[in-house]
N, C-alpha and C. Protein backbone atom coordinates (compact mmCIF):
# COMPACT_ATOMS: atom_id res chain seq x y z
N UNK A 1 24.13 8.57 -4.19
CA UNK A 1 23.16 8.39 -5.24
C UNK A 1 21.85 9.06 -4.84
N UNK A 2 21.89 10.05 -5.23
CA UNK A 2 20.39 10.56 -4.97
C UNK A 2 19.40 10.18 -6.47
N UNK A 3 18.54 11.36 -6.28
CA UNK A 3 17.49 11.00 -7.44
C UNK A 3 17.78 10.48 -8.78
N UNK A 4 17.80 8.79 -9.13
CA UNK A 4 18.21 8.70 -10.23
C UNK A 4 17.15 9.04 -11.58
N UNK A 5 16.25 9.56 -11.42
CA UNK A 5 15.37 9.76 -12.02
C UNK A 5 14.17 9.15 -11.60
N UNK A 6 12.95 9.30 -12.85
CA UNK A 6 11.76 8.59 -12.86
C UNK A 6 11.98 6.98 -12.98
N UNK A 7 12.19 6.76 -14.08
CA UNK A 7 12.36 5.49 -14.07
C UNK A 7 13.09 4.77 -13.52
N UNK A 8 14.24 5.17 -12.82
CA UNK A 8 15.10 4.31 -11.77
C UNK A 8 14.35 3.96 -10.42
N UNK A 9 13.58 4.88 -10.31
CA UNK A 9 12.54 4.95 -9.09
C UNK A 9 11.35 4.23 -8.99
N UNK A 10 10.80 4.18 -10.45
CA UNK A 10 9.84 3.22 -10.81
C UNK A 10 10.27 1.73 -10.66
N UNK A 11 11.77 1.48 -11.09
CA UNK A 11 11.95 0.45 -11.27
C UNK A 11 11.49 -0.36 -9.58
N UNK A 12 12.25 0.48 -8.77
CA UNK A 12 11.78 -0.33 -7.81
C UNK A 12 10.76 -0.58 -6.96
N UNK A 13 9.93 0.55 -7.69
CA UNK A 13 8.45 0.33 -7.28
C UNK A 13 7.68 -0.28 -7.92
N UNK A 14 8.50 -0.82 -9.24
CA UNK A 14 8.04 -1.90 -10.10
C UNK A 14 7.99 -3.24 -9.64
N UNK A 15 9.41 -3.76 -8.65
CA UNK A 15 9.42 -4.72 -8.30
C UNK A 15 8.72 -4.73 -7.03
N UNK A 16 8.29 -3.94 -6.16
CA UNK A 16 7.33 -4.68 -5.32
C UNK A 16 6.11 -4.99 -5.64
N UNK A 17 5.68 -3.70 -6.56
CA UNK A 17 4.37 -4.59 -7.61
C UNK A 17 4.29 -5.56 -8.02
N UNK A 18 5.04 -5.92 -8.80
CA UNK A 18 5.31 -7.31 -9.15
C UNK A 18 5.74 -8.41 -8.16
N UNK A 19 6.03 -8.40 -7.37
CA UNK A 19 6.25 -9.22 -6.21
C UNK A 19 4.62 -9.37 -5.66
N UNK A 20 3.98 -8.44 -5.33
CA UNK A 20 2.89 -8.59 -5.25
C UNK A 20 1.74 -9.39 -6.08
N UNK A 21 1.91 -9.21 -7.33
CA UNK A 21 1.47 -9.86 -8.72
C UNK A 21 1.70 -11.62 -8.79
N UNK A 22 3.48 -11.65 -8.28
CA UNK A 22 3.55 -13.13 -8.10
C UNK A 22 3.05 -14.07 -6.73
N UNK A 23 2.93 -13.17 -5.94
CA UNK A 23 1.98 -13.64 -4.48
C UNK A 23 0.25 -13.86 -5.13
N UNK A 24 -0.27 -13.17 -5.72
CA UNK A 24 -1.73 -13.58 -6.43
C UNK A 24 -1.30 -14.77 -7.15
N UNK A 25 -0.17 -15.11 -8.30
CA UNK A 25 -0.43 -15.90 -9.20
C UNK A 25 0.16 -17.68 -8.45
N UNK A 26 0.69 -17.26 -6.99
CA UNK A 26 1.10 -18.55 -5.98
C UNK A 26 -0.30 -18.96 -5.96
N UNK A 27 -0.76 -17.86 -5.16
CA UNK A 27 -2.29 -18.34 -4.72
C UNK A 27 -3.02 -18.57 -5.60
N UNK A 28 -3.22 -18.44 -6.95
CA UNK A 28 -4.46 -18.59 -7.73
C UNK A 28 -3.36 -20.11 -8.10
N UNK A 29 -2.71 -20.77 -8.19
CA UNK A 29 -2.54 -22.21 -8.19
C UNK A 29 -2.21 -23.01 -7.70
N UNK A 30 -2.82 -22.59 -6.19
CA UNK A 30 -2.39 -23.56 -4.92
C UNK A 30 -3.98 -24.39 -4.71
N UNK A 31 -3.75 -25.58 -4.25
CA UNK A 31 -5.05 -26.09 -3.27
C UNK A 31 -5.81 -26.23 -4.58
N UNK A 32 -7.22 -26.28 -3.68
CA UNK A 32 -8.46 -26.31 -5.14
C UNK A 32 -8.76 -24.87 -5.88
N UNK A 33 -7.99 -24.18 -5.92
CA UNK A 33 -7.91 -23.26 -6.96
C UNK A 33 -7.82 -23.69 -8.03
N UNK A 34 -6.65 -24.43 -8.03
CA UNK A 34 -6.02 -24.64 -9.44
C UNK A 34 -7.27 -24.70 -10.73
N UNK A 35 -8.33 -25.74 -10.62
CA UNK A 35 -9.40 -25.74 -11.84
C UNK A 35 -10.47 -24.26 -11.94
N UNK A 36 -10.60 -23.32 -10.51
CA UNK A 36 -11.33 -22.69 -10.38
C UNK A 36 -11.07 -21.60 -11.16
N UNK A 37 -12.55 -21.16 -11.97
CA UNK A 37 -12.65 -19.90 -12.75
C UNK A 37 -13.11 -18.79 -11.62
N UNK A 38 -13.39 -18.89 -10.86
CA UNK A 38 -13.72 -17.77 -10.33
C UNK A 38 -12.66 -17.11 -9.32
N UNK A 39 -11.18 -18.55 -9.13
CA UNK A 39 -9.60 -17.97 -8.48
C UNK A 39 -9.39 -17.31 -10.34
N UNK A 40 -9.54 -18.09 -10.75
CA UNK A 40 -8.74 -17.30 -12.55
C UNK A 40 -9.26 -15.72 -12.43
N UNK A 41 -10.41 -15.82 -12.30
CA UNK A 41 -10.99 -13.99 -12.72
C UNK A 41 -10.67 -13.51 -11.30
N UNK A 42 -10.58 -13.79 -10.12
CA UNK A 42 -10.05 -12.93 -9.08
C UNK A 42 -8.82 -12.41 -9.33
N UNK A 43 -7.28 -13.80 -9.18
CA UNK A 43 -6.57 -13.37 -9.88
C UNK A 43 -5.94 -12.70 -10.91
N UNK A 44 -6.86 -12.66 -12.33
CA UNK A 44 -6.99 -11.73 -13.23
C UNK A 44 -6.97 -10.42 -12.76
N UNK A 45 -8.02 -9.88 -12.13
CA UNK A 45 -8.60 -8.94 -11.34
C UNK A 45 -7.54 -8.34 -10.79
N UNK A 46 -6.54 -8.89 -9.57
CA UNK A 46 -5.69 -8.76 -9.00
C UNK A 46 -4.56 -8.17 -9.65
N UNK A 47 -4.14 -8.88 -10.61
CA UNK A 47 -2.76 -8.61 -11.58
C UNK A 47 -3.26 -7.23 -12.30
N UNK A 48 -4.38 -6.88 -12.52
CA UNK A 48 -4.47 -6.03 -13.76
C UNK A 48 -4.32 -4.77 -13.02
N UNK A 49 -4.75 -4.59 -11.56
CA UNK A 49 -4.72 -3.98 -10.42
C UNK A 49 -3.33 -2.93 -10.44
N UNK A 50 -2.80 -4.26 -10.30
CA UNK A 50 -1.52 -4.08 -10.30
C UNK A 50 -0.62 -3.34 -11.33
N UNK A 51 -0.81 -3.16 -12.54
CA UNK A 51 -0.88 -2.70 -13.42
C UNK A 51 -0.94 -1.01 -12.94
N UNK A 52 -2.36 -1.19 -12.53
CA UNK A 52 -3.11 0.27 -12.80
C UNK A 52 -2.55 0.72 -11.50
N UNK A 53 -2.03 0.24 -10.29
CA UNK A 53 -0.95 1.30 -9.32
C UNK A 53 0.63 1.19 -10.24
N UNK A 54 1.40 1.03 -11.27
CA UNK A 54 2.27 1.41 -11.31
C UNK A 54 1.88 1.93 -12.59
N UNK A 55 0.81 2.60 -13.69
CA UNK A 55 0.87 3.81 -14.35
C UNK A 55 1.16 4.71 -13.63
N UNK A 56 -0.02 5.44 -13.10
CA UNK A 56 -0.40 6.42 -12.65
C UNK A 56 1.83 7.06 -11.78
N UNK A 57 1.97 6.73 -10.87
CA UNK A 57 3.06 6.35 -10.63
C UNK A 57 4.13 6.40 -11.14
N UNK A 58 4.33 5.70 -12.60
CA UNK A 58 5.44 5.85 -13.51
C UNK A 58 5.17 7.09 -14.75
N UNK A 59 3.78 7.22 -14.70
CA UNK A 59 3.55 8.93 -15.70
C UNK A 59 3.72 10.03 -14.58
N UNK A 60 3.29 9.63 -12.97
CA UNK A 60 3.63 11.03 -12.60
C UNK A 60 4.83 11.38 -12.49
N UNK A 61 5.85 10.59 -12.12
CA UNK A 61 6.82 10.52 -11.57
C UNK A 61 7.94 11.00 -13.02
N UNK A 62 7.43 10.40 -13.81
CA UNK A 62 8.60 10.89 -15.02
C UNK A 62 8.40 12.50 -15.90
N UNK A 63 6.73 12.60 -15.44
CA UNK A 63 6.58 13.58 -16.29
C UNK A 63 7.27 14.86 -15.63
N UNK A 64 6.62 14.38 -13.88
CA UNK A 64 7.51 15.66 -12.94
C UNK A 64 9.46 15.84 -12.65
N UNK A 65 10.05 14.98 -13.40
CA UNK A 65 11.26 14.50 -13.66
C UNK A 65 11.41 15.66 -14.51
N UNK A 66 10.54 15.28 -16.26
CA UNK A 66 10.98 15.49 -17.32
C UNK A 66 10.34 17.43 -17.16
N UNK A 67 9.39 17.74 -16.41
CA UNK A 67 8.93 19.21 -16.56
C UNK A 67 9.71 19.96 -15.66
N UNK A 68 10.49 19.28 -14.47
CA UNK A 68 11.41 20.03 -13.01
C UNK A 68 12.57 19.99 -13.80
N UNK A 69 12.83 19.54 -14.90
CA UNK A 69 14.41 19.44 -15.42
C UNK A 69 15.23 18.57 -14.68
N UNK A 70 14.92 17.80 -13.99
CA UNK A 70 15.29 16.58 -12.71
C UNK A 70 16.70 15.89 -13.51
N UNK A 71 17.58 16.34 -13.34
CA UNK A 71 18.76 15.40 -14.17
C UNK A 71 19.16 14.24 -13.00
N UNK A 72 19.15 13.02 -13.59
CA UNK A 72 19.45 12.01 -12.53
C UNK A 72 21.12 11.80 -12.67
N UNK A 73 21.58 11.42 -11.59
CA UNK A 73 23.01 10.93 -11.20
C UNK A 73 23.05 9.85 -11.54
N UNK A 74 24.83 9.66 -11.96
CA UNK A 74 25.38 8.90 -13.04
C UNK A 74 25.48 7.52 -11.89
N UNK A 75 25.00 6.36 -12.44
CA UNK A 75 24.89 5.19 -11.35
C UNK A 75 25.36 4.18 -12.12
N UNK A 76 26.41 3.95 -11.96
CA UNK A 76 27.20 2.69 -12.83
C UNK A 76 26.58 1.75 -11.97
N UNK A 77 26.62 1.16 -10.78
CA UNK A 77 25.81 0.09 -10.43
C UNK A 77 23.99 -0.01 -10.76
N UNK A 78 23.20 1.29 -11.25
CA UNK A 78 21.86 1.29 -11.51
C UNK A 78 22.36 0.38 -12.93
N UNK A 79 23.32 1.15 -14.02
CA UNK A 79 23.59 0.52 -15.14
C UNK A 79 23.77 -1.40 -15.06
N UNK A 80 24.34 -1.60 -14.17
CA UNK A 80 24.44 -2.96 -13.93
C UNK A 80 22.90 -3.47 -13.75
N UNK A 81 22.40 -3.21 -12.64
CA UNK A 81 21.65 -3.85 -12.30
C UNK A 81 20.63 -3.80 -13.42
N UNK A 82 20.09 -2.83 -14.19
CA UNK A 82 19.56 -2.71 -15.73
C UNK A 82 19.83 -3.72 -16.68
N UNK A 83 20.89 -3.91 -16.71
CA UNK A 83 21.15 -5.18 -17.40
C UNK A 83 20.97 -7.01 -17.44
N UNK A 84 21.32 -6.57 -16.06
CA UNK A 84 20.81 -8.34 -15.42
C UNK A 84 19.48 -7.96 -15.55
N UNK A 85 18.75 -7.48 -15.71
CA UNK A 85 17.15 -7.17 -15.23
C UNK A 85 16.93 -7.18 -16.89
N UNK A 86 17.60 -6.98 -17.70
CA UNK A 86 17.34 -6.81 -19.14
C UNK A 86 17.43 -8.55 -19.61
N UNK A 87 18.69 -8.87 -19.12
CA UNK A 87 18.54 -10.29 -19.78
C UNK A 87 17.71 -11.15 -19.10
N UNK A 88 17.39 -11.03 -18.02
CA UNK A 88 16.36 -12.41 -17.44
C UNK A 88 14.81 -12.02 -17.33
N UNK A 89 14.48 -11.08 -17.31
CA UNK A 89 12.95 -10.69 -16.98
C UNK A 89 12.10 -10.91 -18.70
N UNK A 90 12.94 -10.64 -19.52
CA UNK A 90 12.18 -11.38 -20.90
C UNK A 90 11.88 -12.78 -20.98
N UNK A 91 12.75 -13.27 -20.14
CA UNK A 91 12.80 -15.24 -20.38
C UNK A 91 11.87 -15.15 -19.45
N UNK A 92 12.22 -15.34 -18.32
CA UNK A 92 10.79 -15.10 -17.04
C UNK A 92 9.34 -14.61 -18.01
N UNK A 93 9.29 -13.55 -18.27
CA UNK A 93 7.90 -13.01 -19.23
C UNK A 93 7.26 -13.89 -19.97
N UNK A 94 8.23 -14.31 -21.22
CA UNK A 94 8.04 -15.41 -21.98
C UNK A 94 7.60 -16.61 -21.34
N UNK A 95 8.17 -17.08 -20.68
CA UNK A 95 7.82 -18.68 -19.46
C UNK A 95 6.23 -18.55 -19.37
N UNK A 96 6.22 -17.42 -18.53
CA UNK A 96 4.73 -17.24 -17.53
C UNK A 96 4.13 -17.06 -18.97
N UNK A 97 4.02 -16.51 -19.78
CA UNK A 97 2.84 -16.09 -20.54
C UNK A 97 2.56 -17.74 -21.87
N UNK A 98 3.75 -18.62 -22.02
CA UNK A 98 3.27 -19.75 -22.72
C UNK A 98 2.46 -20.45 -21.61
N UNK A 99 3.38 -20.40 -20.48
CA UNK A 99 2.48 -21.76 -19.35
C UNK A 99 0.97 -20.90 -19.33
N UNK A 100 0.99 -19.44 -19.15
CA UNK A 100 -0.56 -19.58 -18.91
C UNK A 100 -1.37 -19.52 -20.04
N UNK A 101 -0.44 -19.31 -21.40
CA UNK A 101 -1.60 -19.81 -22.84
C UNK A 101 -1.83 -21.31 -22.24
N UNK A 102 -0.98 -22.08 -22.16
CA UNK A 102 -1.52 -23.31 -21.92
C UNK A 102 -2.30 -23.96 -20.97
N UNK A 103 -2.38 -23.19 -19.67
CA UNK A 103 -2.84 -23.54 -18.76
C UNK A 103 -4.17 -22.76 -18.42
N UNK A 104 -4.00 -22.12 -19.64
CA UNK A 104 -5.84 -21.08 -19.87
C UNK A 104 -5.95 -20.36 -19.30
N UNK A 105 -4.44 -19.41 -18.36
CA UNK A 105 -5.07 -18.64 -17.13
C UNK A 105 -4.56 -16.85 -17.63
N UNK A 106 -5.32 -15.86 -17.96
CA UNK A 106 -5.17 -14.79 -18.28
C UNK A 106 -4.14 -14.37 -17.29
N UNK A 107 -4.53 -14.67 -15.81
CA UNK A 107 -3.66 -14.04 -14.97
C UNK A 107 -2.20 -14.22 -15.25
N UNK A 108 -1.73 -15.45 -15.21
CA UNK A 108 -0.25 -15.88 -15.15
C UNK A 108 -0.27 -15.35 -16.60
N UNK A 109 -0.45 -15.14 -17.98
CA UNK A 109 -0.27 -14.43 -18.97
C UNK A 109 -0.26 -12.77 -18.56
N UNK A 110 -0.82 -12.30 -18.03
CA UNK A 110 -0.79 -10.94 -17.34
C UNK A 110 0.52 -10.88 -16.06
N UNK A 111 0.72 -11.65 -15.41
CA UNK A 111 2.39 -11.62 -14.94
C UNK A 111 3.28 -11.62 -15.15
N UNK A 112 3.30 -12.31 -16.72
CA UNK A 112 4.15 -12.67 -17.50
C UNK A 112 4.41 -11.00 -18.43
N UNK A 113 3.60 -10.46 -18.69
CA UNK A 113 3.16 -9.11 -19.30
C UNK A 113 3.90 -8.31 -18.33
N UNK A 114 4.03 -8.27 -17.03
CA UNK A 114 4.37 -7.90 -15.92
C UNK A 114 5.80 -7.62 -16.28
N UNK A 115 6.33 -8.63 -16.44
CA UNK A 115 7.49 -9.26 -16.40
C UNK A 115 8.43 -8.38 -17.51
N UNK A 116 7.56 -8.55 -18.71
CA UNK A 116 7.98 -7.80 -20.18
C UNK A 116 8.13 -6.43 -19.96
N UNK A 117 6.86 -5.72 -19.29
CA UNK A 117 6.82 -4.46 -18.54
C UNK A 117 8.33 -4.19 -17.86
N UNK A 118 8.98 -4.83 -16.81
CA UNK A 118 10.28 -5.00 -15.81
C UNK A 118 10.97 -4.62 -17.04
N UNK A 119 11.43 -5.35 -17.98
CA UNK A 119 12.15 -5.70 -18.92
C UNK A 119 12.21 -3.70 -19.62
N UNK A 120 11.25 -3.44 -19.94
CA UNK A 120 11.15 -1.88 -20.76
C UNK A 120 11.68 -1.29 -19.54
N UNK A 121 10.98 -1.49 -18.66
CA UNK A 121 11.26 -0.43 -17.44
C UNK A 121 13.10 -0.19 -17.10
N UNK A 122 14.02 -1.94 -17.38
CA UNK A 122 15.41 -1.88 -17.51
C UNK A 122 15.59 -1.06 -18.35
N UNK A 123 15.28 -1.36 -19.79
CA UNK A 123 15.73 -0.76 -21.25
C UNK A 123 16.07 0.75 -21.20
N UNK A 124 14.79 1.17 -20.55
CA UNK A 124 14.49 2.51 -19.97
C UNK A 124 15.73 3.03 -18.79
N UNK A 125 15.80 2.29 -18.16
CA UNK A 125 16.55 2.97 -17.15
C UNK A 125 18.02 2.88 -17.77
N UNK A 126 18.31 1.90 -18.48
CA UNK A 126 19.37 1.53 -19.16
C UNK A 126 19.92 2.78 -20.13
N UNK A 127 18.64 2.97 -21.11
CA UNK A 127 19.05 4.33 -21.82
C UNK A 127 18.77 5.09 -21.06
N UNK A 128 18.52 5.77 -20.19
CA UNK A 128 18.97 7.17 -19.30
C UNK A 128 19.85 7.32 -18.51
N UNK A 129 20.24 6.34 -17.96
CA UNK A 129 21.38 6.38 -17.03
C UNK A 129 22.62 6.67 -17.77
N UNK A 130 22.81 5.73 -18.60
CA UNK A 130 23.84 5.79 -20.04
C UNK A 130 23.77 6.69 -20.63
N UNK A 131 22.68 7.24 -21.26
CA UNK A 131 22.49 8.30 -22.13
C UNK A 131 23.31 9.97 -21.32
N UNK A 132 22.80 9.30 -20.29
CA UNK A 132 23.08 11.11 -19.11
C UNK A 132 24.89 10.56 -18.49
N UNK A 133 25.20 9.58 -18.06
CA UNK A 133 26.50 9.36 -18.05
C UNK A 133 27.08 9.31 -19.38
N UNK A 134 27.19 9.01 -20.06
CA UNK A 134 28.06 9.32 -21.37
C UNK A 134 27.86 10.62 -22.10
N UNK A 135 26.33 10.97 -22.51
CA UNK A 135 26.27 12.02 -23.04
C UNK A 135 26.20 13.34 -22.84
N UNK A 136 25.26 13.03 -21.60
CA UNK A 136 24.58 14.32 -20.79
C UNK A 136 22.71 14.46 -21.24
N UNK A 137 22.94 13.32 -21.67
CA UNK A 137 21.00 13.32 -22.00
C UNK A 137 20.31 12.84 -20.89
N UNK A 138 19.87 13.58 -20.39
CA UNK A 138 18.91 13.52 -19.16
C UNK A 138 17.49 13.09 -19.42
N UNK A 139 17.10 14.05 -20.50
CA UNK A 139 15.87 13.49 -20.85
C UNK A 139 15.25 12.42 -21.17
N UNK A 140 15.86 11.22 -21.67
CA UNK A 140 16.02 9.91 -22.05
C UNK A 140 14.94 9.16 -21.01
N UNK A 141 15.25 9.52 -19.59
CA UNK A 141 15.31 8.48 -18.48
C UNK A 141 13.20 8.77 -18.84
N UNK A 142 12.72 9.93 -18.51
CA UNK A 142 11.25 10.31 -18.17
C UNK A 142 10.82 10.37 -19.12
N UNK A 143 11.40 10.44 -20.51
CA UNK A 143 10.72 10.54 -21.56
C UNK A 143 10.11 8.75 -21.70
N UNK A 144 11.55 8.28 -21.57
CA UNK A 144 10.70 6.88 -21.75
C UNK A 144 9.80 6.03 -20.50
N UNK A 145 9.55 6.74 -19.54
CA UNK A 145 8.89 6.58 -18.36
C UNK A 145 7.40 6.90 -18.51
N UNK A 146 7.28 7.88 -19.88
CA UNK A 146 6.47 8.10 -19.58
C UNK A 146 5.36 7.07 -21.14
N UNK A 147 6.28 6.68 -21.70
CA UNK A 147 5.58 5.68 -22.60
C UNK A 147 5.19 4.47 -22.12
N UNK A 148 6.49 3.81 -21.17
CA UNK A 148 6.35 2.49 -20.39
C UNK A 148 4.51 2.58 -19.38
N UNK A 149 4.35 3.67 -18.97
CA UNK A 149 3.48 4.28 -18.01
C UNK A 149 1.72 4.06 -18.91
N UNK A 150 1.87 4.43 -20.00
CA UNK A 150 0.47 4.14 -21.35
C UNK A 150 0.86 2.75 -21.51
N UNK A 151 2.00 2.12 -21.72
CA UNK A 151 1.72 0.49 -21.51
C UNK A 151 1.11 -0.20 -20.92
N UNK A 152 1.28 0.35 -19.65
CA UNK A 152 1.11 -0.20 -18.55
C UNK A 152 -0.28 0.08 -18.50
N UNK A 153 -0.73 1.03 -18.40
CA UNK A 153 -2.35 0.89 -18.42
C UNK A 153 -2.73 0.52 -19.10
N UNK A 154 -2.86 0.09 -20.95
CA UNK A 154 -2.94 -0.50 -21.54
C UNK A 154 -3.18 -2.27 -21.69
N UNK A 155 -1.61 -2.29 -20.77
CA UNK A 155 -1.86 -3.87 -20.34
C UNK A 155 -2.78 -4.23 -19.33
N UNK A 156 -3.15 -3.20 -18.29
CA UNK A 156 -3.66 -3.24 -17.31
C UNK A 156 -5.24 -3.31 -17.76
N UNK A 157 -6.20 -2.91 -18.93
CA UNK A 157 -6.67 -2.44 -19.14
C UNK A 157 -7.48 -4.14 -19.65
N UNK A 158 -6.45 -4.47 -20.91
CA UNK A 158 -6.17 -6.02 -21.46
C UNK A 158 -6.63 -7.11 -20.23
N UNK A 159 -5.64 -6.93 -19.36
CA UNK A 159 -5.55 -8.05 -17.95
C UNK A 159 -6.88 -8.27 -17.83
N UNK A 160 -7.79 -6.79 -17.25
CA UNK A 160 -8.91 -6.83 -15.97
C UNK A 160 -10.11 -7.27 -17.81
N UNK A 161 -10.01 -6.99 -18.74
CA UNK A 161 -11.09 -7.66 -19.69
C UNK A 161 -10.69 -9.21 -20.13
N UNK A 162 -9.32 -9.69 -19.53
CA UNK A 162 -9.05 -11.03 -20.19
C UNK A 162 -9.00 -11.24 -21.88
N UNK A 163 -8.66 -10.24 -22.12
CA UNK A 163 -8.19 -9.86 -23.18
C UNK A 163 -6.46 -9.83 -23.61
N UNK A 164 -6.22 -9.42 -24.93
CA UNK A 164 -4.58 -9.42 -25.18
C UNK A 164 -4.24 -10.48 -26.44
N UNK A 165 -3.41 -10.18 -26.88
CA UNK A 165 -2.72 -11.21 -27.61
C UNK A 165 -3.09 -12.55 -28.05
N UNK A 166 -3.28 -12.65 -26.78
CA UNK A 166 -3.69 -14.73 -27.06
C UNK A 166 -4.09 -15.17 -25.30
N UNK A 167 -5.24 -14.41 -25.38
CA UNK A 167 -5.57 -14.55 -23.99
C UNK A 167 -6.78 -15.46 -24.23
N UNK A 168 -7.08 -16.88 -23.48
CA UNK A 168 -7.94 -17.88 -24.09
C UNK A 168 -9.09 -17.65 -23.95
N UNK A 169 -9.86 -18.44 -23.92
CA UNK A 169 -11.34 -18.18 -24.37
C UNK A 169 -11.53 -19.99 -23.45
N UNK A 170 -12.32 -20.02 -22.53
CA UNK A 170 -12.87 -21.19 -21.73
C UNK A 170 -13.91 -21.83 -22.51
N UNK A 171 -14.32 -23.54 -22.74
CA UNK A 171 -14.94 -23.69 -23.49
C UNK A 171 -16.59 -23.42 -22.94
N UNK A 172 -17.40 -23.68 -23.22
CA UNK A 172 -18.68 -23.45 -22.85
C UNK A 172 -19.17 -23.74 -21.66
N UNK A 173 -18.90 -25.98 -21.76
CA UNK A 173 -18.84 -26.48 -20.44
C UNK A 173 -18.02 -26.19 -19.54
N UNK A 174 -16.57 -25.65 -19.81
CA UNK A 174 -16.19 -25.50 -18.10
C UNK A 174 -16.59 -23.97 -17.90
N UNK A 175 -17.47 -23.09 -18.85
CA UNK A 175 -17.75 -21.87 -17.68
C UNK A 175 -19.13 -22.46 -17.20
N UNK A 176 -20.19 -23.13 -17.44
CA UNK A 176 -21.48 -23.77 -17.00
C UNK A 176 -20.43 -24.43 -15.81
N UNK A 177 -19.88 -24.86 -15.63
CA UNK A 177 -19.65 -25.85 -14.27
C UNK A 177 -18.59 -24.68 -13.54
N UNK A 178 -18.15 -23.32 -13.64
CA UNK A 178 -17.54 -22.60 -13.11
C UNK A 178 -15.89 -23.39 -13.02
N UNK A 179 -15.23 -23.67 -13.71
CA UNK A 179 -14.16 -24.45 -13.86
C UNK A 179 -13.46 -24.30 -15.06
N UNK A 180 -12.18 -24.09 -14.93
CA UNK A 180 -11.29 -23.85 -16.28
C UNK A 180 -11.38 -25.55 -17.00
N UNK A 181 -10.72 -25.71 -17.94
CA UNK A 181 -10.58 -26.63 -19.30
C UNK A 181 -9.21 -26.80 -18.60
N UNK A 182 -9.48 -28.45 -18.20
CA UNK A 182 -7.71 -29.14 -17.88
C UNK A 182 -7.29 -29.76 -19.36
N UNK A 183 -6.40 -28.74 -18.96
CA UNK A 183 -4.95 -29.36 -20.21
C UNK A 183 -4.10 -30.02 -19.92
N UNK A 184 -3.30 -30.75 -21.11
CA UNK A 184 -2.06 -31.89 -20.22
C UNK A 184 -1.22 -30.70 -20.77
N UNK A 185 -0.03 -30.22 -19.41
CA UNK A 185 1.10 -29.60 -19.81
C UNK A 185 2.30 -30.39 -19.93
N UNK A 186 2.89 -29.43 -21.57
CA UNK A 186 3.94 -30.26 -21.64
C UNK A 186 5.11 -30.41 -20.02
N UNK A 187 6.69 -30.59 -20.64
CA UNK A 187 7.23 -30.67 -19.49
C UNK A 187 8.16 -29.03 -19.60
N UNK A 188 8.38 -28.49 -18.08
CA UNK A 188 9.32 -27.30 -18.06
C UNK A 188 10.06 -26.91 -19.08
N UNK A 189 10.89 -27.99 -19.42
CA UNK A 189 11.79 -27.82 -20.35
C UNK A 189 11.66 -27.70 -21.57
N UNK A 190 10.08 -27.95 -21.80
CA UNK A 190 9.67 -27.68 -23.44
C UNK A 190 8.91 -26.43 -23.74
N UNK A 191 8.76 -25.77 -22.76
CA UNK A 191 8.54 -24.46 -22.45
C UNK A 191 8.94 -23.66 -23.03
């Protein structure tokens, strides 16, 4: 198995990013962190970081794929592993990003973003690997490497302003006392 492309390559430079991402979001809710706004905006800080080393990374890497004519090798086990990575990294995504609507924390909503990111990055590797083993479409793999890649800074962009979707807003008094707004969370399973 040599070069499976851009995005097969990303992928796994996706997951140490993200491994990295979930080491910030341990620490931003361990100890007396947990109420602290100023672990929330570090952590924030941290994740969005994170972000912005796997654009740069996943646009260079696919574009120099997609301009060298880089055809990647046919990887029935990359195809596998695309898949398990397709069905669980959306549920994972989803998880982290309700607990941290609820738990007010941009960051763990930005891991969770992370997560959704993993998820394209499968989809992606999924249609190129497939596309170039069945069809002979090579292009598939960097073309979509290089959209996942403007996501990604995008989200990255969202993260570090605490911004996005449904990224909360702290009430008045807990930013005067430097402290997030305790919520009662429901239980795991209602998640």
């Amino acid at each position: 198995m040599a070069a499976e492309g851009g995005v097969a390559l990303t992928a796994g430079i996706d997951s140490a990013i993200e491994g990295v991402a979930s080491l910030v979001i341990v620490w931003r809710f361990t100890g007396a962190r947990l109420l602290s706004a100023a672990a929330e905006r570090r952590a924030q800080t941290l994740v969005a970081v994170q972000f912005f080393l796997l654009a740069p990374f996943v646009g260079y890497e696919s574009l120099d794929a997609l301009l060298g004519g880089e055809r990647p090798d046919e990887s029935w086990v990359g195809i596998g592993l695309s898949i398990t990575s397709l069905l669980l990294m959306p549920w994972l995504g989803r998880l982290k990003q309700r607990l941290g609507e609820r738990m007010g924390s941009v960051a763990l909503r930005g891991e969770g973003q992370q997560n959704l990111l993993c998820s394209y990055l499968a989809a992606a590797l999924l249609v190129g690997l497939a596309g170039n083993a069945v069809l002979g479409l090579w292009g598939l793999d960097p073309a979509a490497g290089l959209v996942i890649a403007a996501v990604a800074l995008k989200e990255g962009l969202e993260t570090w302003r605490g911004e996005g979707c449904c990224a909360p807003s702290p009430s008045p008094a807990s930013e005067s006392q430097g402290r997030l707004p305790r919520r009662i969370l429901p239980p795991l399973a209602a998640v």
